[in-house]
C-alpha atoms as a PDB file:
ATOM      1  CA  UNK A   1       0.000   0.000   0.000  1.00  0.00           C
ATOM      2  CA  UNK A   2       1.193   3.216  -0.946  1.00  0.00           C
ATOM      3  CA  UNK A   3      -0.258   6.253   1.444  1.00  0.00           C
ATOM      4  CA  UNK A   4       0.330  10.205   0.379  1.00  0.00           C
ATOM      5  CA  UNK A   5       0.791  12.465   3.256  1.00  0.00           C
ATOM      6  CA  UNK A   6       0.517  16.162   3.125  1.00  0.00           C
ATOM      7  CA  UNK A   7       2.498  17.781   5.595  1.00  0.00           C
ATOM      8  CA  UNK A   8       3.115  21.395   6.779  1.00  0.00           C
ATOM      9  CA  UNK A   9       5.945  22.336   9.025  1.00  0.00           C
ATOM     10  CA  UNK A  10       8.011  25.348  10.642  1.00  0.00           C
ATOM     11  CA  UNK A  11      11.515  25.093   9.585  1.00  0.00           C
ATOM     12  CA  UNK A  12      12.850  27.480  11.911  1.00  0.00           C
ATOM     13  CA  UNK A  13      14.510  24.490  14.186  1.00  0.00           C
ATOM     14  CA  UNK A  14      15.025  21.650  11.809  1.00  0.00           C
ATOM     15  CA  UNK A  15      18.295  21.192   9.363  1.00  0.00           C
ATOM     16  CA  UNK A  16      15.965  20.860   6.681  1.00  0.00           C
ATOM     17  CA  UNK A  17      14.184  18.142   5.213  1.00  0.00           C
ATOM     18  CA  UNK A  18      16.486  15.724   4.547  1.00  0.00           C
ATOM     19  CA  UNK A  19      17.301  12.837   7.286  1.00  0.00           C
ATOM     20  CA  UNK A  20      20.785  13.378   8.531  1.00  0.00           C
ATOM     21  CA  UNK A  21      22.636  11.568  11.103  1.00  0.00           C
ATOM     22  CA  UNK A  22      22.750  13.487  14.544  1.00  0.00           C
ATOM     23  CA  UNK A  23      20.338  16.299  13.251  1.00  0.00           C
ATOM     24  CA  UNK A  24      16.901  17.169  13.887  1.00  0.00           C
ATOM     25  CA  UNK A  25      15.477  16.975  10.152  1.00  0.00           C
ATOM     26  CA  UNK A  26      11.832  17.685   9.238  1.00  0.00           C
ATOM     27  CA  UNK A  27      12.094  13.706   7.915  1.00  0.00           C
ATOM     28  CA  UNK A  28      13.635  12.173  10.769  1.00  0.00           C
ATOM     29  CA  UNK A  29      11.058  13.595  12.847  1.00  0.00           C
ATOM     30  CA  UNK A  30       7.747  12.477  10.670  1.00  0.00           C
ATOM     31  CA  UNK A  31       9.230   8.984  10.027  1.00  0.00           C
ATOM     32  CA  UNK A  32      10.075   8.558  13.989  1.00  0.00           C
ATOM     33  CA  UNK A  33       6.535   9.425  14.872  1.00  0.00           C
ATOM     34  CA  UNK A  34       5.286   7.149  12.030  1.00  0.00           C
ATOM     35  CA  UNK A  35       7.468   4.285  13.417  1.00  0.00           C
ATOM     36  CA  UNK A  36       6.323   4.562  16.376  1.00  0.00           C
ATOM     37  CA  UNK A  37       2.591   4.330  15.080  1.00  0.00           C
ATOM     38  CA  UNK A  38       3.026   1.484  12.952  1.00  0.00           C
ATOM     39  CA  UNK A  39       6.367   0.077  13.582  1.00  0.00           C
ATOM     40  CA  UNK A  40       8.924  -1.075  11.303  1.00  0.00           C
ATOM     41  CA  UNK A  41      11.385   1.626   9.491  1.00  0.00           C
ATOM     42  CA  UNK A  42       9.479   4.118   7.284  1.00  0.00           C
ATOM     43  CA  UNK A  43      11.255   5.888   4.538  1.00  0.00           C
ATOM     44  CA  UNK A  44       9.111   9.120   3.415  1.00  0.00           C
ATOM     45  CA  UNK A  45       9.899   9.926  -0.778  1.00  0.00           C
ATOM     46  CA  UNK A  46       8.786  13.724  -0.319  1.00  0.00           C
ATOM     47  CA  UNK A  47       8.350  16.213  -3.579  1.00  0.00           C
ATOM     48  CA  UNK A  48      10.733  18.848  -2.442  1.00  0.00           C
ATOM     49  CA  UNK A  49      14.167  18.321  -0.381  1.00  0.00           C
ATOM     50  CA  UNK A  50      13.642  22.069   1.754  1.00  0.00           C
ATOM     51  CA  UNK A  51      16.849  23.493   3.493  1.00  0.00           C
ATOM     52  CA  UNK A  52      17.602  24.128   6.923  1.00  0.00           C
ATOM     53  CA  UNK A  53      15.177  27.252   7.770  1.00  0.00           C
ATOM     54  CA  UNK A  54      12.513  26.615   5.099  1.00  0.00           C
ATOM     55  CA  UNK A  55       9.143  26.306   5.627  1.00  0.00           C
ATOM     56  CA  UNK A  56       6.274  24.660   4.230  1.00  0.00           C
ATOM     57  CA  UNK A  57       2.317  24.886   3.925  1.00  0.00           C
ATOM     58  CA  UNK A  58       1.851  22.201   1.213  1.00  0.00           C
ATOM     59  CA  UNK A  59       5.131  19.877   1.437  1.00  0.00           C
ATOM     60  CA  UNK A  60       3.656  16.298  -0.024  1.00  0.00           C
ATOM     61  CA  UNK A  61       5.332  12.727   0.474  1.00  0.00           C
ATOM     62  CA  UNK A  62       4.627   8.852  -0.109  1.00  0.00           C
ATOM     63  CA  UNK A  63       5.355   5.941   2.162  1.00  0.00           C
ATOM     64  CA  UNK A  64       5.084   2.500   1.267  1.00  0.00           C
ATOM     65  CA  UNK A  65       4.107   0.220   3.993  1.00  0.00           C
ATOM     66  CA  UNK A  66       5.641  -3.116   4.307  1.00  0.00           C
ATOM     67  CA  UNK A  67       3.186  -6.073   5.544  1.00  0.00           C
ATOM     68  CA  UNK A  68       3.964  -6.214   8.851  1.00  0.00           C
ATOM     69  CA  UNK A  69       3.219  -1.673   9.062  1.00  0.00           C
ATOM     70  CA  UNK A  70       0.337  -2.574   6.589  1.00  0.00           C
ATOM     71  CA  UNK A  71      -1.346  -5.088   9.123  1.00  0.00           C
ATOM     72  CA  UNK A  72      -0.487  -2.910  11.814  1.00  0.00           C
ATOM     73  CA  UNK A  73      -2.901  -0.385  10.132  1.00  0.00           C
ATOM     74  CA  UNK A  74      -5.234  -2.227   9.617  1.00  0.00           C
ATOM     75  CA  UNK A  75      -5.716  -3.805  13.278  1.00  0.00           C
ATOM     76  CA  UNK A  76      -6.866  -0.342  14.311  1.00  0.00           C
ATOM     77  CA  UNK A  77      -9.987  -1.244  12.331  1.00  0.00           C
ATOM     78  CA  UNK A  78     -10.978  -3.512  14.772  1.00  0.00           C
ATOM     79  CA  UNK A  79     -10.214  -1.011  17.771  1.00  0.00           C
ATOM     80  CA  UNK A  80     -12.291   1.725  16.201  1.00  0.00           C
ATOM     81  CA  UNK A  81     -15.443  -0.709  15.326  1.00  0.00           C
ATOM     82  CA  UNK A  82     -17.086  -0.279  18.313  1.00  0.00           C
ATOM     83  CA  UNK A  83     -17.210   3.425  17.889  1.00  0.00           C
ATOM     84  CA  UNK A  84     -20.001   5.103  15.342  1.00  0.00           C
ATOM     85  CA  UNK A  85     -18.153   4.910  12.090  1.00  0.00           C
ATOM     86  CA  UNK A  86     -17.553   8.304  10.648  1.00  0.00           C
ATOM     87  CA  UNK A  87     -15.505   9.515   7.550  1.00  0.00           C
ATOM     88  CA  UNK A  88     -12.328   9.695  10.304  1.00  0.00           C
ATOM     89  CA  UNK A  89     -12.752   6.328  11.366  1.00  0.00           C
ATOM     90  CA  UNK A  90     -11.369   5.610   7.695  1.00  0.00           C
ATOM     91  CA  UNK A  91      -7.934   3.638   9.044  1.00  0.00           C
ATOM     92  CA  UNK A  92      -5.737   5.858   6.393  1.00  0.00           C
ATOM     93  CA  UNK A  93      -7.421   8.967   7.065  1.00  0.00           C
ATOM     94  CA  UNK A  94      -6.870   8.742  10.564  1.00  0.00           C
ATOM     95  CA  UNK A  95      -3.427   8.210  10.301  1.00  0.00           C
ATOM     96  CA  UNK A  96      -2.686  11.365  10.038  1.00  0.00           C
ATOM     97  CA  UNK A  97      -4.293  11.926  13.517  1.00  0.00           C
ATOM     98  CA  UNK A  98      -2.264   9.299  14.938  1.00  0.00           C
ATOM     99  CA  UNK A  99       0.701  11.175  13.611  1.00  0.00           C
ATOM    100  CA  UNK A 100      -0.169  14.342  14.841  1.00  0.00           C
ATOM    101  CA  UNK A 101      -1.195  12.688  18.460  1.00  0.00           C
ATOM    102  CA  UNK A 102       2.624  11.191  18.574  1.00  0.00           C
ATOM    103  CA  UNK A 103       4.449  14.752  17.234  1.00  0.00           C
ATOM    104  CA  UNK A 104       2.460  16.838  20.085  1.00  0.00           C
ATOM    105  CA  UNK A 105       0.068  19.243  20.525  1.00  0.00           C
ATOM    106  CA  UNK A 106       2.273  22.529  19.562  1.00  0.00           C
ATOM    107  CA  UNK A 107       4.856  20.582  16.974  1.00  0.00           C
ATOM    108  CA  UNK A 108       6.758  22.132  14.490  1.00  0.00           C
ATOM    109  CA  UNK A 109       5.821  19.846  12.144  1.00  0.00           C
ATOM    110  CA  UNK A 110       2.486  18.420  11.504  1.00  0.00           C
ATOM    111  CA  UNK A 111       0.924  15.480   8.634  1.00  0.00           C
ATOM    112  CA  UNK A 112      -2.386  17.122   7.660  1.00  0.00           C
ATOM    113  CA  UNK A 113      -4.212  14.133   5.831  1.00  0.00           C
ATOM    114  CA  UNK A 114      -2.907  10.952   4.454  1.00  0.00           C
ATOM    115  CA  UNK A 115      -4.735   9.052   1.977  1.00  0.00           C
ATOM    116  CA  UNK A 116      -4.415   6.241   0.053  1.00  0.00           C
ATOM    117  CA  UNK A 117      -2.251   7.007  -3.051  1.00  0.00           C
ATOM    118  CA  UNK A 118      -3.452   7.020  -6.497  1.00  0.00           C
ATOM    119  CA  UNK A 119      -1.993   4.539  -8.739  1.00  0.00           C
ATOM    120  CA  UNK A 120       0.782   5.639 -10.526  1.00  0.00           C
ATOM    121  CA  UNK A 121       1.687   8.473  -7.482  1.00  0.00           C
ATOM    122  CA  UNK A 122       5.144   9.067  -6.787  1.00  0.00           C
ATOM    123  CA  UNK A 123       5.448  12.609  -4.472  1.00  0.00           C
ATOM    124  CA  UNK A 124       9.010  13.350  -6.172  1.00  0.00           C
ATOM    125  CA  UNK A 125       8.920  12.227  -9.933  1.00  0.00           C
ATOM    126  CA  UNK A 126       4.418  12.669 -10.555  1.00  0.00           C
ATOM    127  CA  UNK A 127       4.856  16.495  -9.579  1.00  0.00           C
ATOM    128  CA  UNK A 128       4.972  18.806 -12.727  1.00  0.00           C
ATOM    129  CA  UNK A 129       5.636  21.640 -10.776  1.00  0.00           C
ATOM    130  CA  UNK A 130       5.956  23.492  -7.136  1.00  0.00           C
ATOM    131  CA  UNK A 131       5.182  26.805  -5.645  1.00  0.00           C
ATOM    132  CA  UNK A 132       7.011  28.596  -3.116  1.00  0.00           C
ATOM    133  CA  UNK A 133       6.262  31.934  -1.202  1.00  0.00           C
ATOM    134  CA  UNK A 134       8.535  34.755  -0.116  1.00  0.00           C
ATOM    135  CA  UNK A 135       8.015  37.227   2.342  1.00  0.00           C
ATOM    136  CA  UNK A 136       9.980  40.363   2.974  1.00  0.00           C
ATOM    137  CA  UNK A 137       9.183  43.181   4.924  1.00  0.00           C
ATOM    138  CA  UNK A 138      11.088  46.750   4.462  1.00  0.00           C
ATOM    139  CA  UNK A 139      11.484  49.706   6.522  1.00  0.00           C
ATOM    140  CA  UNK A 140       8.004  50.920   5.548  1.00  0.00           C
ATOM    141  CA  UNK A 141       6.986  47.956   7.427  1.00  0.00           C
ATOM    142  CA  UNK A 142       7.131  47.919  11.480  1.00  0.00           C
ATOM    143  CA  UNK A 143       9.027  44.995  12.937  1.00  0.00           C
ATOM    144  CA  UNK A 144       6.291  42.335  13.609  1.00  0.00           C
ATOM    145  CA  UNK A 145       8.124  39.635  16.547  1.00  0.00           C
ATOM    146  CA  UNK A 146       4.941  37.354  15.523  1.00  0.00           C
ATOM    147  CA  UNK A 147       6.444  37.218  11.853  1.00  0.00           C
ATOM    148  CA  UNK A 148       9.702  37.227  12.511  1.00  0.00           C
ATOM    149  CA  UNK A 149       9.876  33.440  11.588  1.00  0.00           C
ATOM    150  CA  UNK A 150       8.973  33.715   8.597  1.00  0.00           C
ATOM    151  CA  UNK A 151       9.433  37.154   6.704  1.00  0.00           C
ATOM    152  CA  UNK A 152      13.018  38.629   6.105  1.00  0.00           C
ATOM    153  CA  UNK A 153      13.650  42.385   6.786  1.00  0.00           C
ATOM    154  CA  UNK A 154      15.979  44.330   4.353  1.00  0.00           C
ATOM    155  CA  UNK A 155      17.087  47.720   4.726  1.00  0.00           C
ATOM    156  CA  UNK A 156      15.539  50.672   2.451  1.00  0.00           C
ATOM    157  CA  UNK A 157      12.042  51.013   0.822  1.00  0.00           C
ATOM    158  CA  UNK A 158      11.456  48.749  -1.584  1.00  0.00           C
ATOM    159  CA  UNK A 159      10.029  49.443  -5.249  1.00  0.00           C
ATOM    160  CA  UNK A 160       7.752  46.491  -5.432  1.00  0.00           C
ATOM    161  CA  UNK A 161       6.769  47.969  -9.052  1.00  0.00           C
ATOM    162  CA  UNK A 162      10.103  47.696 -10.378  1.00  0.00           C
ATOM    163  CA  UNK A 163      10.270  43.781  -8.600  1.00  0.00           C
ATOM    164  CA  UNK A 164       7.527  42.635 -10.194  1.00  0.00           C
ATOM    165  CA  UNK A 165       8.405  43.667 -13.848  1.00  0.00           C
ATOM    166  CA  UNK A 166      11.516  41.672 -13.108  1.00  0.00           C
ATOM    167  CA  UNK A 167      10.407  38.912 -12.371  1.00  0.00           C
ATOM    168  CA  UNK A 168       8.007  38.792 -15.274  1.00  0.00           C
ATOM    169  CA  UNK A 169      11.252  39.267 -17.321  1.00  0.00           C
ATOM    170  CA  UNK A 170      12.812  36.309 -15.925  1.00  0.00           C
ATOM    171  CA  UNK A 171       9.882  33.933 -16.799  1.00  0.00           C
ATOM    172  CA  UNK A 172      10.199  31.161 -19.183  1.00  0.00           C
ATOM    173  CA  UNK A 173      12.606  28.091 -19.981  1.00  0.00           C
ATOM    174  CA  UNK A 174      15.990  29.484 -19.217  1.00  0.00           C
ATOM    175  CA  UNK A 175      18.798  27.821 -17.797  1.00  0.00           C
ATOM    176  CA  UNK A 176      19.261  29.661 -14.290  1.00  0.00           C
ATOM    177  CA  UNK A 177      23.263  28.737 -13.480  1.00  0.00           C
ATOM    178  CA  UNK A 178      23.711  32.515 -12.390  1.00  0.00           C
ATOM    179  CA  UNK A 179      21.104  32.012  -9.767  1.00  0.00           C
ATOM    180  CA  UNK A 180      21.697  28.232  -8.046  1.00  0.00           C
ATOM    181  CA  UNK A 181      24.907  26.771  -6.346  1.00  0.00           C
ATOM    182  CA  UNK A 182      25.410  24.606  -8.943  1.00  0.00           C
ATOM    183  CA  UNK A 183      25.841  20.612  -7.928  1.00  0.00           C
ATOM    184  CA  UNK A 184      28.181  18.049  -9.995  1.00  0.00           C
ATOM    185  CA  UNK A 185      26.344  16.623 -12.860  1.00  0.00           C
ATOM    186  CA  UNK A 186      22.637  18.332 -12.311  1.00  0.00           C
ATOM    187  CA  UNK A 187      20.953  20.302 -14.596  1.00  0.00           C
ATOM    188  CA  UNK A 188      20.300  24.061 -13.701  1.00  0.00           C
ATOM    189  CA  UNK A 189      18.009  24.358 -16.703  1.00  0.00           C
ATOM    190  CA  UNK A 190      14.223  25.199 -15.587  1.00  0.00           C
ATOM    191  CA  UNK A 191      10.702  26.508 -16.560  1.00  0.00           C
ATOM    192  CA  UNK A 192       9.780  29.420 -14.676  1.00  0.00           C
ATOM    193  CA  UNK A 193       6.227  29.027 -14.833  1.00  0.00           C
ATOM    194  CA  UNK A 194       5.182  32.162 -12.388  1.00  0.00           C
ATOM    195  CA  UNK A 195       7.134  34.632 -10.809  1.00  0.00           C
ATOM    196  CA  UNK A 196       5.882  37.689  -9.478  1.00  0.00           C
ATOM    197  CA  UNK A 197       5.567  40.669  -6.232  1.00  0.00           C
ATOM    198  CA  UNK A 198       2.730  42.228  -4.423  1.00  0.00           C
ATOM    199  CA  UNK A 199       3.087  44.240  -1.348  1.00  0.00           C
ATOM    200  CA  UNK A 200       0.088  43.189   0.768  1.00  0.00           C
ATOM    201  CA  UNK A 201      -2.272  45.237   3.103  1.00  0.00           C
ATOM    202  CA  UNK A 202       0.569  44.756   6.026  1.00  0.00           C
ATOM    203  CA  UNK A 203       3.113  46.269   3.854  1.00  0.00           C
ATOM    204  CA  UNK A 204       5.085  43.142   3.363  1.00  0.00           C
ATOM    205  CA  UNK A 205       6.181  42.467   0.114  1.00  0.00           C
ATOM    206  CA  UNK A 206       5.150  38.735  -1.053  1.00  0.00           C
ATOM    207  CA  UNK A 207       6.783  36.740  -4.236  1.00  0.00           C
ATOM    208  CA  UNK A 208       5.574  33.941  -5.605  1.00  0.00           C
ATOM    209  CA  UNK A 209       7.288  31.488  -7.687  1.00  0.00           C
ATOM    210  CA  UNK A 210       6.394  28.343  -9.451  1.00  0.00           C
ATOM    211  CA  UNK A 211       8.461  26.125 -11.481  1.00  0.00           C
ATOM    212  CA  UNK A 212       8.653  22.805 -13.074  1.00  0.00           C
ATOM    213  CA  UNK A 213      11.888  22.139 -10.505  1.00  0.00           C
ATOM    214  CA  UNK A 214      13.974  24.248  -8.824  1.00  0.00           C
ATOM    215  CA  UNK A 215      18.172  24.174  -8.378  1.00  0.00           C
ATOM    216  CA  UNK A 216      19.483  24.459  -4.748  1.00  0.00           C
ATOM    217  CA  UNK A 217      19.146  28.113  -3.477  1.00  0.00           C
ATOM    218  CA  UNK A 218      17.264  29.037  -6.654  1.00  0.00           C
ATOM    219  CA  UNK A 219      14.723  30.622  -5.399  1.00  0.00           C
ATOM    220  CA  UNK A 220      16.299  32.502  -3.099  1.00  0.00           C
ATOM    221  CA  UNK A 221      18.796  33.863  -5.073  1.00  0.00           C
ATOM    222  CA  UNK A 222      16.101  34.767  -7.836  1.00  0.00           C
ATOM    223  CA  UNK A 223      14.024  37.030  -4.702  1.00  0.00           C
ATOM    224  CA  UNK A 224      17.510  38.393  -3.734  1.00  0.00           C
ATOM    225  CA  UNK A 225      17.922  39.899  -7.298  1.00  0.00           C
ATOM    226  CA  UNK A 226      14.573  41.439  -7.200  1.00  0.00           C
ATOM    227  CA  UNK A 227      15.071  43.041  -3.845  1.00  0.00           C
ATOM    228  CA  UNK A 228      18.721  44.581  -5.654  1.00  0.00           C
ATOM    229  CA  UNK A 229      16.338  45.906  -8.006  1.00  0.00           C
ATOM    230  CA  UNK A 230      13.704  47.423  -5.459  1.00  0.00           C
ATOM    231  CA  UNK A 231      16.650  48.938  -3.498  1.00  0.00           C
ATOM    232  CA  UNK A 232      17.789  51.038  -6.997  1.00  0.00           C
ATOM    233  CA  UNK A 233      20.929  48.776  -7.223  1.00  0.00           C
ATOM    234  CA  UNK A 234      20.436  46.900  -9.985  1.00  0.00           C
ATOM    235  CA  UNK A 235      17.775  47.136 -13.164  1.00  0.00           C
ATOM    236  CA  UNK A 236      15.274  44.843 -14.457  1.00  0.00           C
ATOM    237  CA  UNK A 237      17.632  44.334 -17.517  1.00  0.00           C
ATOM    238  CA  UNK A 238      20.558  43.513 -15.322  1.00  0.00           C
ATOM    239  CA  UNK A 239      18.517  40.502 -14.026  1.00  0.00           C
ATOM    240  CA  UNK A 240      18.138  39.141 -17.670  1.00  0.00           C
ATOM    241  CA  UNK A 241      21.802  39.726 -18.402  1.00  0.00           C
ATOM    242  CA  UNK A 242      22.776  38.072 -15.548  1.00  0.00           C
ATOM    243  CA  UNK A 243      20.964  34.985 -16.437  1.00  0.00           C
ATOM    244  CA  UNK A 244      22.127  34.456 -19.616  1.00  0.00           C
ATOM    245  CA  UNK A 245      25.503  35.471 -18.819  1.00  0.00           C
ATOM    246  CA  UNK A 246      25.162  32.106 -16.677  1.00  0.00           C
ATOM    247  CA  UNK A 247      27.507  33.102 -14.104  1.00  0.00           C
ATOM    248  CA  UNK A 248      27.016  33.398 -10.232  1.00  0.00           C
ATOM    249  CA  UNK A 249      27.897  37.502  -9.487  1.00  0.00           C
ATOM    250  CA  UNK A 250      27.925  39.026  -5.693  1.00  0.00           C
ATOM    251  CA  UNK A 251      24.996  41.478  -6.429  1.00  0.00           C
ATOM    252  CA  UNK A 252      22.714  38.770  -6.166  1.00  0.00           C
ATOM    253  CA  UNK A 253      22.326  37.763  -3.044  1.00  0.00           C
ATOM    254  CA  UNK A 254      20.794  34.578  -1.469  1.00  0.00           C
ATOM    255  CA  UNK A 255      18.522  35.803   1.056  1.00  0.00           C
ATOM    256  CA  UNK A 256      17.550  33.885   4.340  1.00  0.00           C
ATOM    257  CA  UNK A 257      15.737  30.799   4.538  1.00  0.00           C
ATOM    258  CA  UNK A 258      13.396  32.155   6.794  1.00  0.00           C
ATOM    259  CA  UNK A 259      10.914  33.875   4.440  1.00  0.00           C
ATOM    260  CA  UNK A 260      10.439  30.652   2.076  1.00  0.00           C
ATOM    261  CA  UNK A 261       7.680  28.510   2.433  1.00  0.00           C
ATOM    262  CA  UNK A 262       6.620  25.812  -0.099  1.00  0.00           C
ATOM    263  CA  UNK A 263       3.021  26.516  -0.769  1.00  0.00           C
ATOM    264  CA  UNK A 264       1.939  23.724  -3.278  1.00  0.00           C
ATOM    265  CA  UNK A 265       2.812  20.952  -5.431  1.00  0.00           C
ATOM    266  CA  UNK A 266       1.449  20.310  -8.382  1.00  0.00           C
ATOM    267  CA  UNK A 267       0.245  16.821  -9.910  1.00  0.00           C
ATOM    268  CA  UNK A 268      -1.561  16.018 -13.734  1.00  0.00           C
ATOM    269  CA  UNK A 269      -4.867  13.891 -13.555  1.00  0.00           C
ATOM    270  CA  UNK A 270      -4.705  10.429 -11.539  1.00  0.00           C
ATOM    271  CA  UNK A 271      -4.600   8.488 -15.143  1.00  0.00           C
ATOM    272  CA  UNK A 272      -1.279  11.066 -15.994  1.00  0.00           C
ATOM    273  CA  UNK A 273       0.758  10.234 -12.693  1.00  0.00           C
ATOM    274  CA  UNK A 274       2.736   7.232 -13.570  1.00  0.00           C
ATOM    275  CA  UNK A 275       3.527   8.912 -17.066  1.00  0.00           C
ATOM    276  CA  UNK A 276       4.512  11.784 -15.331  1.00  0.00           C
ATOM    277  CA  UNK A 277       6.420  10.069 -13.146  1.00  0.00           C
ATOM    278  CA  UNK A 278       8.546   7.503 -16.026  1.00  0.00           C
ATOM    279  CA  UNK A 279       9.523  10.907 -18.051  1.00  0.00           C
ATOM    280  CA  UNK A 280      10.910  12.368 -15.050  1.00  0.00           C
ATOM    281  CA  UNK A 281      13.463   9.427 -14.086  1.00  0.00           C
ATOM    282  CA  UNK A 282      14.082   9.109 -17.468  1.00  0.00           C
ATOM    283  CA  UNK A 283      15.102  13.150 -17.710  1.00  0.00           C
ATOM    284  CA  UNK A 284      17.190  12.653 -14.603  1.00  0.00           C
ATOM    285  CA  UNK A 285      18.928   9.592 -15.682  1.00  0.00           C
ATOM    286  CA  UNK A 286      19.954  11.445 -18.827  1.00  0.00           C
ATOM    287  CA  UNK A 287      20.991  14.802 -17.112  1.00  0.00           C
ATOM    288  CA  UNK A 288      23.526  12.208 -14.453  1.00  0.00           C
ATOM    289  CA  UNK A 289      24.683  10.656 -17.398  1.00  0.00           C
END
């Protein structure tokens, strides 16, 4: 049985998603409370691998149970049968409840509903794109403590006009070298499906930014040029130039984790998934090759 879970989680106290020995990792901690609900050793496949600091509203993942996690499951059948059946009492859509019972009542990290996984579903290689969020607050904006987890503050007044045209200029398929950390034998080219600023009724200035994929730090980097351009010290055209230039320069700055969160993640129709999912290992086998 394969089971997706959508999660959400604060990423201000976790080394990011990824399990690492020794570390507190958003995956470590999900996959400890799931052992402890159904035994055995869960390994979550999750859509997108955040960094230490990043948050996430819409963060999706599949587990495949073994038989002895699968029969564990489905023994809580029998202890909820003597209860009025309700749409809850479902075994897989309580999990999540479980989960959340184990992690605590204030956690950092929470699974918001699991269900039973279309066929075909893969979290990581179905998606056919993800959306991140970006929140930065400038001087016009008084120092909120309550947001301070997850907005970054930059110096000066920001021209959120002059943002948003460039990120509109940097839409498209491009390859975006000049604004990843480039890793050995990946790809840095990507579809920039949506990228664009608002400055909402607080003040704070919000991006968001979908893609097909993203390269580490990319998204970052890509907000940290747009704030050079509110600030006056770089121009919309500089942005472009930059990216085709395809080389990493110091007036584009990656910008803390803190204000990231990843929103949403994208899948095609249920009959589409496994599709989906064979063209993307094939694309990454190539791009290792």
């Amino acid at each position: 049985m394969r089971i997706r879970l959508d999660i959400s989680y604060d990423g201000s106290h976790f080394r990011g998603w990824a399990r690492q020995p020794h570390q507190r990792t958003v995956q470590g901690t999900i996959e400890g409370a799931i052992s402890r609900v159904l035994g055995g050793d869960p390994r979550l496949v999750v859509a997108g691998r955040t960094d230490a600091g990043v948050h996430a509203s819409g963060q999706v993942a599949h587990l495949d149970l073994d038989d002895g996690q699968a029969a564990r499951l489905a023994s809580s059948r029998r202890l909820a049968s003597s209860r009025r059946r309700t749409e809850d009492d479902d075994v897989v859509a309580a999990l999540a409840r479980r989960i959340r019972g184990v992690l605590g009542a204030y956690a950092d990290a929470a699974v918001t509903r699991t269900s039973i996984a279309p066929d075909g579903f893969d979290a990581r290689f179905s998606a056919v794109w993800r959306r991140y969020e970006y929140r930065v607050a400038d001087d016009s904006v008084p120092y909120d403590p309550l947001e301070r987890h997850r907005t970054t503050v930059v110096r000066g007044e920001l021209d959120v006009a002059a943002m948003d045209a460039a990120a509109g200029a940097l839409r498209g398929l491009h390859d975006f070298a000049a604004y990843c950390k480039t890793r050995e034998e990946a790809t840095t080219i990507r579809t920039l499906l949506d990228f664009g600023w608002v400055r909402e009724a607080s003040g704070v200035l919000v991006a968001t930014v979908r893609a097909d994929a993203f390269c580490h730090s990319m998204v970052r980097a890509l907000v940290g040029g747009c704030v050079a351009v509110g600030q006056g010290r770089l121009g919309v055209d500089d942005l472009v130039r930059i990216r085709d230039e395809l080389d990493r320069v110091p007036e584009v700055k990656v910008l803390a984790a803190r204000g990231l969160t990843l929103t949403e993640v994208g899948y095609p129709a249920d009959d589409l998934l496994a599709h989906r999912a064979s063209q993307t290992r094939a694309r990454r086998d190539l791009d290792a090759d």
